[in-house]
N, C-alpha and C. Protein backbone atom coordinates (compact mmCIF):
# COMPACT_ATOMS: atom_id res chain seq x y z
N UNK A 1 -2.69 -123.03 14.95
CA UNK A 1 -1.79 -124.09 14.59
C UNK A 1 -1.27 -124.73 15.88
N UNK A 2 -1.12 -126.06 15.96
CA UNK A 2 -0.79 -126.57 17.34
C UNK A 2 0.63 -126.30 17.22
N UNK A 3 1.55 -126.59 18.37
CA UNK A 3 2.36 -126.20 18.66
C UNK A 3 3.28 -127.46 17.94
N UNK A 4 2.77 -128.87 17.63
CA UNK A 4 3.46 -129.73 17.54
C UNK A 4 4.08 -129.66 16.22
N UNK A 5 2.60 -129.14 15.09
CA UNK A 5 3.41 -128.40 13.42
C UNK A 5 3.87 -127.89 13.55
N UNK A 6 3.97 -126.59 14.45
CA UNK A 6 4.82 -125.18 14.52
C UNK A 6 6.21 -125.67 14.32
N UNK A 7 6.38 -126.56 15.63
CA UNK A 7 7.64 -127.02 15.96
C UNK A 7 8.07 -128.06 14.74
N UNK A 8 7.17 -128.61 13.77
CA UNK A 8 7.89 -129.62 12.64
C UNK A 8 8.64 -128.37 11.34
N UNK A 9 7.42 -127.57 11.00
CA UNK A 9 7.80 -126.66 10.42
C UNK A 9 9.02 -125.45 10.50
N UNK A 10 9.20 -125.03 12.11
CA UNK A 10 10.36 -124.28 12.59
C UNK A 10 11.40 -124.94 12.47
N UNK A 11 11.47 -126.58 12.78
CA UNK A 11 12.62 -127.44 13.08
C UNK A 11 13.18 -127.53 11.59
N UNK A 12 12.12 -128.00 10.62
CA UNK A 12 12.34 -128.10 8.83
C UNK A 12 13.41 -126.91 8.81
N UNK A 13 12.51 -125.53 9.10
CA UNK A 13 13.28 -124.15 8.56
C UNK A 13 14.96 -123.92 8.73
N UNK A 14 14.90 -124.08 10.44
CA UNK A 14 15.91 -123.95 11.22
C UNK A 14 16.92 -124.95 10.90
N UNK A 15 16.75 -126.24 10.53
CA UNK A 15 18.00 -127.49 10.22
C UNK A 15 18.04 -127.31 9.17
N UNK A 16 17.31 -126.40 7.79
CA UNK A 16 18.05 -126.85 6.78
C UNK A 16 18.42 -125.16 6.73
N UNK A 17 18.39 -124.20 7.02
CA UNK A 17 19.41 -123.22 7.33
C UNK A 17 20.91 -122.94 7.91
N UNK A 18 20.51 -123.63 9.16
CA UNK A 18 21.78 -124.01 9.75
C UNK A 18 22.89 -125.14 8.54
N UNK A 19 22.52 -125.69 8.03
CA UNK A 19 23.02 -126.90 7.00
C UNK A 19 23.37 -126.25 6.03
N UNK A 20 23.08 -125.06 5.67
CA UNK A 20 23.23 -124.77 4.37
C UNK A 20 24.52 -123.87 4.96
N UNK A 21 24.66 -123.28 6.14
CA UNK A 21 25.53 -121.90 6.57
C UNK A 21 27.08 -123.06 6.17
N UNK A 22 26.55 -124.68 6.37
CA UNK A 22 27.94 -125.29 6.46
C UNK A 22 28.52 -125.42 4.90
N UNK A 23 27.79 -124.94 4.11
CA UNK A 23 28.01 -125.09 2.55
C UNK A 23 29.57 -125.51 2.45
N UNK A 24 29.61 -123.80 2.67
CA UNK A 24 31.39 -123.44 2.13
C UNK A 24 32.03 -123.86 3.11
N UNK A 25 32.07 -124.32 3.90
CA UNK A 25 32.92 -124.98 4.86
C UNK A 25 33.66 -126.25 4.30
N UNK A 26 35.22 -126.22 4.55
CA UNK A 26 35.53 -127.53 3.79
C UNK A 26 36.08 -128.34 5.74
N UNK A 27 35.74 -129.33 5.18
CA UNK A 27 35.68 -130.82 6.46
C UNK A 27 35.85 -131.85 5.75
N UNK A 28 36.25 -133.20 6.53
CA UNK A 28 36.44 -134.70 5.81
C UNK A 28 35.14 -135.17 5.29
N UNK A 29 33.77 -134.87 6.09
CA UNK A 29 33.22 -135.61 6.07
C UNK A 29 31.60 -134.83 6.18
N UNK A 30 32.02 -133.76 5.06
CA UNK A 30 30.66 -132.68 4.69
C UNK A 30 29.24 -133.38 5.17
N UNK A 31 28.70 -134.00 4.83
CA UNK A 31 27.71 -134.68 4.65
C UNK A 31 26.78 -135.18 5.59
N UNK A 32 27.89 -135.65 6.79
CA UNK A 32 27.65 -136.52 7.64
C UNK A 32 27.86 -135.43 8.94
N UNK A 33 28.36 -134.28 8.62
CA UNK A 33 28.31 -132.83 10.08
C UNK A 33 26.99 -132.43 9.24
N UNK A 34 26.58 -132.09 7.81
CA UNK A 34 25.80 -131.05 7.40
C UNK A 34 23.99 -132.47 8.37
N UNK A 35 24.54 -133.42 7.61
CA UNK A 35 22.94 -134.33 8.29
C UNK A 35 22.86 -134.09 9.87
N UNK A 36 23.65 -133.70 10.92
CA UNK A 36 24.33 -134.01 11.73
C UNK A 36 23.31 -132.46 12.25
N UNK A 37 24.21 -131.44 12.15
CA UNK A 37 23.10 -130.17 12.22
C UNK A 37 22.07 -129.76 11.96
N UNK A 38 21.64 -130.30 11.03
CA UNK A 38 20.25 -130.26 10.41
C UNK A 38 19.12 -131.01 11.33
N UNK A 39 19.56 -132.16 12.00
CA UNK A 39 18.97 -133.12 12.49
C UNK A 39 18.89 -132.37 14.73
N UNK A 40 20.20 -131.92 14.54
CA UNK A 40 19.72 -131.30 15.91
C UNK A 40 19.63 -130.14 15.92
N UNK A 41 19.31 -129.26 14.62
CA UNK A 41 18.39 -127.83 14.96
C UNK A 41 17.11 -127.92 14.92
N UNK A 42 16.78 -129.38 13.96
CA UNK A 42 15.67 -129.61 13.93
C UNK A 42 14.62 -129.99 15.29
N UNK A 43 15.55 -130.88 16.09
CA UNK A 43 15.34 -131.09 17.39
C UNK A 43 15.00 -129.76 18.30
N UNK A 44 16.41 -128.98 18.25
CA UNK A 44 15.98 -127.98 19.08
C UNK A 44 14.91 -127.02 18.68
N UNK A 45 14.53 -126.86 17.41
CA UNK A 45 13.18 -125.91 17.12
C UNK A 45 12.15 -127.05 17.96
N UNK A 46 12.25 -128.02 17.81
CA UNK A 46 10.41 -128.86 17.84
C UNK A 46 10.75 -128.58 19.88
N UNK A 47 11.73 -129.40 20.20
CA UNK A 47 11.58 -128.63 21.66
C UNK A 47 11.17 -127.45 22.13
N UNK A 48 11.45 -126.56 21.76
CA UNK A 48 11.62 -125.00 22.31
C UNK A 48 10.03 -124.72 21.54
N UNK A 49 9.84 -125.42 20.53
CA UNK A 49 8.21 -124.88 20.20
C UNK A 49 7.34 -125.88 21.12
N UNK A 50 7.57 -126.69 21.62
CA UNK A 50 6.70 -127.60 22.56
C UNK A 50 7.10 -127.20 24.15
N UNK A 51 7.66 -126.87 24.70
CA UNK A 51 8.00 -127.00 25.98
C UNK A 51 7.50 -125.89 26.88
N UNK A 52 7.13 -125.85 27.55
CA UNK A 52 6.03 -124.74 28.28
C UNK A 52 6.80 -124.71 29.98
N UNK A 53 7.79 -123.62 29.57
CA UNK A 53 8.57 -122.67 30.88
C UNK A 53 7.71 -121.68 30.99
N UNK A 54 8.13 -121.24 32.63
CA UNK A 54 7.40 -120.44 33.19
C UNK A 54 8.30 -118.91 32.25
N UNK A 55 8.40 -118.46 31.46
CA UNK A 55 9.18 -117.43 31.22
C UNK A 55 8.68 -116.64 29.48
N UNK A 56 9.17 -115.86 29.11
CA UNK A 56 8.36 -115.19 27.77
C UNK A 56 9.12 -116.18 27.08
N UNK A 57 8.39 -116.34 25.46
CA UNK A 57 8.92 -117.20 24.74
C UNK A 57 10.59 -117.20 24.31
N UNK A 58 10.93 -115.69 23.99
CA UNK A 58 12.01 -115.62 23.36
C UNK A 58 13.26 -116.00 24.77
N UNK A 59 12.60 -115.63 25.71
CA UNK A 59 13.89 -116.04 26.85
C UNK A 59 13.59 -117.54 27.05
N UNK A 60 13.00 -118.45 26.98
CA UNK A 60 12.44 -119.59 26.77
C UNK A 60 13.52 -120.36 25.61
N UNK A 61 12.97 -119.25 24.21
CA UNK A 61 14.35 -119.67 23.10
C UNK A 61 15.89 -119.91 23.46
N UNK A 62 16.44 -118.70 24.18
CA UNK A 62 17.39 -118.52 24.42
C UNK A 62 18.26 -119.52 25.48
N UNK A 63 17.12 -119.86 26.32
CA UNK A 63 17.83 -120.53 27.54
C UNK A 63 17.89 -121.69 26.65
N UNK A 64 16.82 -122.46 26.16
CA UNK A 64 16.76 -124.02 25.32
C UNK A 64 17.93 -124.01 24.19
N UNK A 65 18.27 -123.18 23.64
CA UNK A 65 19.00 -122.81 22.49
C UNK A 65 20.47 -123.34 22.99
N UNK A 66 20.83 -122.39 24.30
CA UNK A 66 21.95 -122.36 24.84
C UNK A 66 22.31 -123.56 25.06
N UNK A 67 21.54 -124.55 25.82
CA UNK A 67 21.67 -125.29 26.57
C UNK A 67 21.56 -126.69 25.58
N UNK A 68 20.99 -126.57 24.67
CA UNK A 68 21.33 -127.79 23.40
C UNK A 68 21.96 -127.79 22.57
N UNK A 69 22.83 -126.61 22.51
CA UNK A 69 23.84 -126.31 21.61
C UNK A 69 25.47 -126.08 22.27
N UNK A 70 24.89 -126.51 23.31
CA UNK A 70 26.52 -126.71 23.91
C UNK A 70 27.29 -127.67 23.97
N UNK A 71 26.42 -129.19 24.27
CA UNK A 71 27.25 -130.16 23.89
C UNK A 71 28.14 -130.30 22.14
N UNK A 72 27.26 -129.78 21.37
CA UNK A 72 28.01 -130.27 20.27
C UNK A 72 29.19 -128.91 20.36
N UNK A 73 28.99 -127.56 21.01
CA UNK A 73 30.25 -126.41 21.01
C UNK A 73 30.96 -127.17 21.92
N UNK A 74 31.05 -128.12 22.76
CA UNK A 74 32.28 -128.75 23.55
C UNK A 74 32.50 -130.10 22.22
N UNK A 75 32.02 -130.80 22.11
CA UNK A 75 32.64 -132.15 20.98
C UNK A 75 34.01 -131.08 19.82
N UNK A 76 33.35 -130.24 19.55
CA UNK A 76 33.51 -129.45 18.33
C UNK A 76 34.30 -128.38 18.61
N UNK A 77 34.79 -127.80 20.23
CA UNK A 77 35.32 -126.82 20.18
C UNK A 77 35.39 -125.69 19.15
N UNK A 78 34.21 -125.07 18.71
CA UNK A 78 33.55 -124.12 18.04
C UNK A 78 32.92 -123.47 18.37
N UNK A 79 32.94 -122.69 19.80
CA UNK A 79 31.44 -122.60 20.82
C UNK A 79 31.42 -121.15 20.45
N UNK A 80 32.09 -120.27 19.30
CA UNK A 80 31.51 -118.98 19.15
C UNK A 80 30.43 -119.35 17.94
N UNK A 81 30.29 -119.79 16.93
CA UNK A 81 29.42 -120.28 16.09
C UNK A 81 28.01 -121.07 16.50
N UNK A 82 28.91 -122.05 17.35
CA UNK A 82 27.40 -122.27 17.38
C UNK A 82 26.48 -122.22 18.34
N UNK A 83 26.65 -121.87 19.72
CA UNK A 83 26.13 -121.17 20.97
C UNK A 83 25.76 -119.93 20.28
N UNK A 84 25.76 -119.00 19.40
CA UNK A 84 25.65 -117.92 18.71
C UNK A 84 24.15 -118.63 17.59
N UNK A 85 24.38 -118.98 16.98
CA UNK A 85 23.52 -119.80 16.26
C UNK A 85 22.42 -120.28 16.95
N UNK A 86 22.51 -121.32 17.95
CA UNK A 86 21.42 -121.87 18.91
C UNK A 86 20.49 -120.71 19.78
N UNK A 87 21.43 -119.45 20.13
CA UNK A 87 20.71 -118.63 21.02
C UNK A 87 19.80 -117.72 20.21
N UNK A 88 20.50 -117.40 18.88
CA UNK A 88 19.69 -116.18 18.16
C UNK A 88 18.29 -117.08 17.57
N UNK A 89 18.97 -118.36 16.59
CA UNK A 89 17.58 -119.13 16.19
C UNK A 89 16.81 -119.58 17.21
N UNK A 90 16.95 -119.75 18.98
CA UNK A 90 16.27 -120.37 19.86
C UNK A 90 15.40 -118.86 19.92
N UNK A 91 16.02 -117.96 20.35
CA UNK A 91 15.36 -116.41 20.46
C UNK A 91 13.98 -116.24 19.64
N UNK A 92 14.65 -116.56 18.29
CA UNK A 92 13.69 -116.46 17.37
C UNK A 92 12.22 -117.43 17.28
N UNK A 93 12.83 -118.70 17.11
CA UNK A 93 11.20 -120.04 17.67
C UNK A 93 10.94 -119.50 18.73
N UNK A 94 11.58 -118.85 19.38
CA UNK A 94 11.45 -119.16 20.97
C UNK A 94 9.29 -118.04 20.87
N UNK A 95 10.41 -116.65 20.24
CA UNK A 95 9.17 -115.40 20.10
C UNK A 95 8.24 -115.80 18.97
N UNK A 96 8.10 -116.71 17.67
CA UNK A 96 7.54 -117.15 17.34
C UNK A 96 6.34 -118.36 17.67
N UNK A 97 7.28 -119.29 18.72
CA UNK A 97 5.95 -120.38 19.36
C UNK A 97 5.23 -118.89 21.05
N UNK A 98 5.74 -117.94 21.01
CA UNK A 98 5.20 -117.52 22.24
C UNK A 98 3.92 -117.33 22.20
């Protein structure tokens, strides 16, 4: 499988998981954070399944994970959720595209 489905299919998995964790969460504007996450986990799976570091996949996950999931833990001041979230699901594509 090329790496480019991997990464459509991981990104599918990963954004509408992450989207769903926001279920029970009450906010003004459900809809528009849930499209919002969905749309950049989706991102960060198709990256981290395309991007070719010198390093094993899952530390590969982890560093990409970290590092695209921090701007929205600073907008959002939430950075135990979702730096937690980005590193374990980056971990995970990460050992899956390896």
């Amino acid at each position: 499988m090329s790496h480019v489905v991997l990464g459509l299919i991981c990104g599918i998995i990963y954004g509408g998981l992450d989207a769903a964790l926001m279920i029970p969460m009450k906010m003004a504007d459900k809809n528009r954070a849930m499209l919002g996450a969905l749309i950049h986990r989706f991102g960060e799976a198709f990256v981290i399944c395309n991007a070719a570091l010198p390093m094993a996949g899952w530390a590969k996950g982890i560093t990409l994970g970290l590092l695209m999931s921090l701007p929205p833990a600073i907008i959002t001041k939430s950075y135990g959720p979702i730096l937690a979230i980005g590193a374990v699901g980056g971990a995970v594509i990460g050992y899956i595209s390896g």
